[in-house]
Protein backbone atom coordinates (compact mmCIF):
# COMPACT_ATOMS: atom_id res chain seq x y z
CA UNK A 1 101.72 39.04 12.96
CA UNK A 2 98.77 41.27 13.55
CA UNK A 3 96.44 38.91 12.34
CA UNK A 4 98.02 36.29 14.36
CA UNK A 5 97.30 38.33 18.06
CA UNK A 6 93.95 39.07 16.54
CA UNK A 7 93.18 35.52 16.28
CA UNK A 8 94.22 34.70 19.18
CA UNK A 9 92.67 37.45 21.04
CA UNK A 10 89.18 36.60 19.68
CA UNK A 11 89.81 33.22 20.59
CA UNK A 12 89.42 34.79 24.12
CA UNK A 13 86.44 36.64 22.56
CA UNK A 14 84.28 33.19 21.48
CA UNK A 15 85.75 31.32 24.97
CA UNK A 16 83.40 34.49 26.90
CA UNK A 17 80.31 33.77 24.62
CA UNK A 18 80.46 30.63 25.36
CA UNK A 19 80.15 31.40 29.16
CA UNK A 20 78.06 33.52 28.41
CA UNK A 21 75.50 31.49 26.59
CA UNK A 22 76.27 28.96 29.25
CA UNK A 23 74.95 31.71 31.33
CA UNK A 24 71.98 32.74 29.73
CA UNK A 25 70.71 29.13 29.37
CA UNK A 26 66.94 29.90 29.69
CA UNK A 27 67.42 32.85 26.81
CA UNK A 28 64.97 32.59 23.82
CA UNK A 29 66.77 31.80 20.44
CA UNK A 30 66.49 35.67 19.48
CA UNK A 31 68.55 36.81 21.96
CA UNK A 32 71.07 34.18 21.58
CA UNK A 33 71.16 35.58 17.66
CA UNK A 34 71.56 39.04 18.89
CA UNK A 35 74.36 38.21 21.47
CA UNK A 36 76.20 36.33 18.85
CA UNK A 37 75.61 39.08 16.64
CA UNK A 38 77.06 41.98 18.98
CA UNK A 39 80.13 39.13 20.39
CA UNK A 40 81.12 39.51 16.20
CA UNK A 41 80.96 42.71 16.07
CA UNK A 42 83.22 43.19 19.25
CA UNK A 43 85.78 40.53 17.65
CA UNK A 44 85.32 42.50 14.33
CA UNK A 45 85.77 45.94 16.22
CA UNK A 46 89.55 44.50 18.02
CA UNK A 47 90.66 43.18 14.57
CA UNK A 48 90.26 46.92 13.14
CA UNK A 49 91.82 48.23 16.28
CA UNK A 50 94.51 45.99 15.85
CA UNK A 51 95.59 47.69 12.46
CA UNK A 52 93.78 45.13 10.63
CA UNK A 53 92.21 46.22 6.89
CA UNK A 54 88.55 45.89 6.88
CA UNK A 55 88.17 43.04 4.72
CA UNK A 56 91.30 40.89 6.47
CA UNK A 57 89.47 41.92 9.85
CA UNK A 58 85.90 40.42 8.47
CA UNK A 59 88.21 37.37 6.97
CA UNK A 60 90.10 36.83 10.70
CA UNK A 61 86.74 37.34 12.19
CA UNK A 62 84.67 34.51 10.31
CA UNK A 63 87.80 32.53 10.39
CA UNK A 64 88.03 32.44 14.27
CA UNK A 65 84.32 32.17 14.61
CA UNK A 66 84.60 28.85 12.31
CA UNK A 67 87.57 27.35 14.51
CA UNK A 68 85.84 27.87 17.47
CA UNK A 69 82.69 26.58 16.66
CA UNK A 70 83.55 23.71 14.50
CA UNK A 71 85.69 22.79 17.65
CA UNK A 72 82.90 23.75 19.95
CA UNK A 73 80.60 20.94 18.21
CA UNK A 74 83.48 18.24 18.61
CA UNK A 75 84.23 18.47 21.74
CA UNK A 76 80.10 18.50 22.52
CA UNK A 77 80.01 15.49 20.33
CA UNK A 78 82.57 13.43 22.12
CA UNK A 79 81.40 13.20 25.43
CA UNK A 80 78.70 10.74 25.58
């Protein structure tokens, strides 16, 4: 069940990068990295504060970050 809020709760997470980056449109690639870089960390951080172990909390995180992003590049694909 943990895992379960987790995931849903970064869901949240990746939907506020993405306005984010929407945002910051005129960024430079680097910075982009480093946001997504600290945006996993902060998903990472709520998994462990969730209860999660460290290595199901790295496993929810790249798991949400996967969902989100392979569904990110759908959508962005179907609309002509």
């Amino acid at each position: 069940m943990k895992a379960y809020v987790a995931f849903l709760l970064q869901m949240m997470i990746w939907s506020s990068f993405s306005l984010i980056e929407w945002l910051s449109g005129r960024d430079r690639p680097f910075f982009r990295g480093l946001m997504l870089c600290v945006f996993m960390y902060i998903a990472f951080l709520l998994a462990r504060q969730l209860g999660l172990a460290t290595r199901k909390a790295l496993l929810t995180t790249a798991a949400t970050a996967a969902v989100y992003f392979t569904g990110q590049h759908f959508i962005w694909q179907s609309i002509p």
